[in-house]
N, C-alpha and C. Protein backbone atom coordinates (compact mmCIF):
# COMPACT_ATOMS: atom_id res chain seq x y z
N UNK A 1 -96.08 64.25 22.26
CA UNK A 1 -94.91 64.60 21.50
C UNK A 1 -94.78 63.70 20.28
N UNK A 2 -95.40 62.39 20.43
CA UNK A 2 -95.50 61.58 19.15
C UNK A 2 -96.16 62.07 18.09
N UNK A 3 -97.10 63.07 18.69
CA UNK A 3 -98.00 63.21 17.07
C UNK A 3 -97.75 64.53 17.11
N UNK A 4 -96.60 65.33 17.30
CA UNK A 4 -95.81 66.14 16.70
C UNK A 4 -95.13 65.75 16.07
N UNK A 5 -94.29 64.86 16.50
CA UNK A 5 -93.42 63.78 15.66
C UNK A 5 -93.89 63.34 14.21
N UNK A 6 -95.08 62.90 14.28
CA UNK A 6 -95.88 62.58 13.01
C UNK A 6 -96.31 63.15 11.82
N UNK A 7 -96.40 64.66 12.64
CA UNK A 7 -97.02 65.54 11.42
C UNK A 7 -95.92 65.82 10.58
N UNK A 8 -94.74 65.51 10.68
CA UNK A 8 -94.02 66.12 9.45
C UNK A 8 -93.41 67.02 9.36
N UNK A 9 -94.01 68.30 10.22
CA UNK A 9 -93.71 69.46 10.00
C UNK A 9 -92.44 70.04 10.72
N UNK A 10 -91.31 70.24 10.09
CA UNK A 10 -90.34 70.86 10.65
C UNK A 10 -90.19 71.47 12.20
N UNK A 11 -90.91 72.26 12.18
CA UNK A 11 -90.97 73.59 13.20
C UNK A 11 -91.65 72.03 14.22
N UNK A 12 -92.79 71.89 14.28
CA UNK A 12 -93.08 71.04 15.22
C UNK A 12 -92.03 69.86 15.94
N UNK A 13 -91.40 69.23 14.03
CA UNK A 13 -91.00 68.44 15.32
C UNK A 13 -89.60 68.81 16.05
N UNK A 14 -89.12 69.82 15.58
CA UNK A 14 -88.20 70.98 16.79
C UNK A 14 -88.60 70.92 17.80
N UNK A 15 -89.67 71.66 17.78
CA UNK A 15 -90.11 72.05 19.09
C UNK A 15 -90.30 70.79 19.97
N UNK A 16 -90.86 69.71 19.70
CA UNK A 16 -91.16 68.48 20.05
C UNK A 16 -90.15 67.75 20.81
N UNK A 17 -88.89 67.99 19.58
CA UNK A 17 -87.47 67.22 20.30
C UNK A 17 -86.85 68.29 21.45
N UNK A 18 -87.20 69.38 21.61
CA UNK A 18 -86.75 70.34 22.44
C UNK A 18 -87.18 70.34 23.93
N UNK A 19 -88.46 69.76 23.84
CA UNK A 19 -89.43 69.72 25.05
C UNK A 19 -89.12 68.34 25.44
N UNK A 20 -88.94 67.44 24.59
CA UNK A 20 -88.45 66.97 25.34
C UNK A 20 -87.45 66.52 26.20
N UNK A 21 -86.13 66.87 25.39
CA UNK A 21 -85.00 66.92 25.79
C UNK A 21 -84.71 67.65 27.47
N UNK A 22 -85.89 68.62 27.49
CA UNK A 22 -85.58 69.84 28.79
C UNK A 22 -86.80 69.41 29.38
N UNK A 23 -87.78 68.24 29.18
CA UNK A 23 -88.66 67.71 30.21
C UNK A 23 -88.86 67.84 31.38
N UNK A 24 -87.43 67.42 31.71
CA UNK A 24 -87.05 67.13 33.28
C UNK A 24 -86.78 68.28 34.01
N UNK A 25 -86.11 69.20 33.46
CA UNK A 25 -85.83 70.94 33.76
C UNK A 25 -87.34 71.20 34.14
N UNK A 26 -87.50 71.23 33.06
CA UNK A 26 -89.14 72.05 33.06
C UNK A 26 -89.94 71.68 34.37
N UNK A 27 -90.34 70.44 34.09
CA UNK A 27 -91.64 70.19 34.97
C UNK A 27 -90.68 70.13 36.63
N UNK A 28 -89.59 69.84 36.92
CA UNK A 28 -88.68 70.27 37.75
C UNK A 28 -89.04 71.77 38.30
N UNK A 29 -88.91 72.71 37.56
CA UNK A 29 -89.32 74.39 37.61
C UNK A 29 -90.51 74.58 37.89
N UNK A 30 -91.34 73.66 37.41
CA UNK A 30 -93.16 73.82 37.87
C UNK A 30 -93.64 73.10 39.57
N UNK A 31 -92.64 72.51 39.52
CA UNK A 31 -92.95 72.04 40.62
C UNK A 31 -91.89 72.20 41.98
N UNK A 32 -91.31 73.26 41.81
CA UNK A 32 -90.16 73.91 42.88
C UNK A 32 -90.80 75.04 43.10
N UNK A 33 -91.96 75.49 41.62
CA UNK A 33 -91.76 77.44 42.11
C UNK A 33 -90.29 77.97 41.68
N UNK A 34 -89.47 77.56 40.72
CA UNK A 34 -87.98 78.41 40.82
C UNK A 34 -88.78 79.17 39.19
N UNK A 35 -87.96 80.17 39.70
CA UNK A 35 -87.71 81.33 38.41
C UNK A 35 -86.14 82.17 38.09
N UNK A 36 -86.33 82.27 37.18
CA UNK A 36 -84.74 82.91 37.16
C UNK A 36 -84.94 84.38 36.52
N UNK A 37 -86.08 85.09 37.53
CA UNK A 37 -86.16 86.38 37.13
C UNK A 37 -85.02 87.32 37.85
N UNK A 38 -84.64 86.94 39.21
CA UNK A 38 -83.97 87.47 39.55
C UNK A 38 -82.44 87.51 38.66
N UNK A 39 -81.90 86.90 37.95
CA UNK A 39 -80.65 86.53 37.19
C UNK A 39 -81.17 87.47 36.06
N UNK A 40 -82.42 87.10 35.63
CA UNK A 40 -82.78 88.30 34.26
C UNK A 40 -82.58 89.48 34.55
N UNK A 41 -83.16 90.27 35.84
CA UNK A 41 -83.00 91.38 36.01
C UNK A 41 -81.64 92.36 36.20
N UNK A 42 -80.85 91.35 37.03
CA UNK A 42 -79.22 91.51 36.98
C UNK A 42 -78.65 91.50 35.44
N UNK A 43 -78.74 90.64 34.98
CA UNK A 43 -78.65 90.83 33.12
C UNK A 43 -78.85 92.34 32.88
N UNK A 44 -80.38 92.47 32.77
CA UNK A 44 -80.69 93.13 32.05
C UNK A 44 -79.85 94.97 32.94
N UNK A 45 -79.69 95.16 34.19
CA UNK A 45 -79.31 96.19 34.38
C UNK A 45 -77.89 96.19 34.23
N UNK A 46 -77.05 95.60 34.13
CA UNK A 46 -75.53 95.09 33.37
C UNK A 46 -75.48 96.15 32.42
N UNK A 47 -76.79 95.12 30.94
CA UNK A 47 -76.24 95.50 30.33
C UNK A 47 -76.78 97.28 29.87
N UNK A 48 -77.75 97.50 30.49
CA UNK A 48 -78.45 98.94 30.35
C UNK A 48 -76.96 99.65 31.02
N UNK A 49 -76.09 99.56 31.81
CA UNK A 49 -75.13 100.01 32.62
C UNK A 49 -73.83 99.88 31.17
N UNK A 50 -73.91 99.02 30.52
CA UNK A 50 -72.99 99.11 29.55
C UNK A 50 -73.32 99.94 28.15
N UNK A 51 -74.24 100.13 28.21
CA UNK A 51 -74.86 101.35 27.35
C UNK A 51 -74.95 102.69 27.47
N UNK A 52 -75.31 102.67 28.77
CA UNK A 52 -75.01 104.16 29.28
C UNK A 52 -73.91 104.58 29.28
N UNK A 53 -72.78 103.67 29.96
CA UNK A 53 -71.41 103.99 29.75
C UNK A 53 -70.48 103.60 28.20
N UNK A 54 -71.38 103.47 26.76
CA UNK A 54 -70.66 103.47 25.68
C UNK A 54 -69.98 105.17 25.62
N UNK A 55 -68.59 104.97 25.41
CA UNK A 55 -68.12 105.94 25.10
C UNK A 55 -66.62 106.45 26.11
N UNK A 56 -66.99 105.87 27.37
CA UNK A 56 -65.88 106.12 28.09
C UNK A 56 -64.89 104.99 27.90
N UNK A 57 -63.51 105.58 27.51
CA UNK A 57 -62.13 104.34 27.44
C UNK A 57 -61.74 103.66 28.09
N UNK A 58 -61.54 104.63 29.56
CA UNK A 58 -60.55 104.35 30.23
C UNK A 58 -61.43 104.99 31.39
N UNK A 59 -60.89 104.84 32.79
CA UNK A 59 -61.53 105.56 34.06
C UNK A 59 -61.00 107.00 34.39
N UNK A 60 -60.04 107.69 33.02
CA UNK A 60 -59.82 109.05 33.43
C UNK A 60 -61.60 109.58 32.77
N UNK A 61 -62.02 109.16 32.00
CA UNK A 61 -63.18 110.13 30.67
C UNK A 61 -64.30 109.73 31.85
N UNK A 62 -64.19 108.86 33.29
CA UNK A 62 -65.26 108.96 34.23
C UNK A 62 -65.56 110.02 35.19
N UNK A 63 -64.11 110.56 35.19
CA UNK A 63 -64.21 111.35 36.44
C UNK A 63 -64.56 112.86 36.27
N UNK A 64 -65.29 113.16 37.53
CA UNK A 64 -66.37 114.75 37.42
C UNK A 64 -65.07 115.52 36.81
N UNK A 65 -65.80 116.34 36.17
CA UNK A 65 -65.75 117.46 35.81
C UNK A 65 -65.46 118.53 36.80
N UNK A 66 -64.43 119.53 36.66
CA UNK A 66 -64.21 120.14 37.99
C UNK A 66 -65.80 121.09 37.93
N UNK A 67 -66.42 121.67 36.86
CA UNK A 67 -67.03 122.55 36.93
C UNK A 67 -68.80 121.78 37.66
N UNK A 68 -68.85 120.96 38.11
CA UNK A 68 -69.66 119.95 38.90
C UNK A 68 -69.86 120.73 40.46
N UNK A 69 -70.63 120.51 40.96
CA UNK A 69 -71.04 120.73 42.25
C UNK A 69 -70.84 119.92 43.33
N UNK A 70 -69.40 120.45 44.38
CA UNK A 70 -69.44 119.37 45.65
C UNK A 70 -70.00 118.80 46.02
N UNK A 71 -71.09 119.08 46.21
CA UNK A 71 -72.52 118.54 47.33
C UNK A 71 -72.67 117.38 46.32
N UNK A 72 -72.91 117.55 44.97
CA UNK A 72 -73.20 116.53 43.95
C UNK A 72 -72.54 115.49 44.37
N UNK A 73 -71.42 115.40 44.13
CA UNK A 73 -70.48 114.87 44.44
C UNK A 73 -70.09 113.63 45.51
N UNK A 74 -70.31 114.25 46.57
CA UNK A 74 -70.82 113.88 47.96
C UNK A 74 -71.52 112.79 47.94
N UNK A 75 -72.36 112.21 46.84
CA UNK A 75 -73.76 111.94 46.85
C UNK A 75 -73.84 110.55 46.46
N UNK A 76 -72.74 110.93 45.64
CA UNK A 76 -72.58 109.20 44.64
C UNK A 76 -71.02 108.79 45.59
């Protein structure tokens, strides 16, 4: 990280002070096996769930349609 430090270069020594700052995280994570894919995936279907539902106001603009099928219905 010193001779990131050295070169001068902006972007490097970012990155440099970044890695090391989260050192302890990191190599912590390499050596537990932890991932936080499971938390990503919850994220990510959130917010796919808040997209699909752009457009409804309120929980009347949710509800079926009478012209819908019972059985449908039933289902969810």
């Amino acid at each position: 990280m010193a001779m990131a430090k050295d070169t001068g270069i902006p972007l490097m020594v970012s990155v440099a002070r970044m890695v090391a700052k989260r050192l302890y995280g990191i190599l912590n994570a390499i050596k537990k096996r932890v991932s936080n894919g499971n938390a990503e995936s919850l994220n990510s279907k959130i917010q796919l769930m808040r997209i699909k539902s752009w457009g409804f106001r309120n929980k009347e603009q949710l509800k079926w349609p009478k012209s819908v099928n019972h059985f449908n219905r039933k289902i969810l």
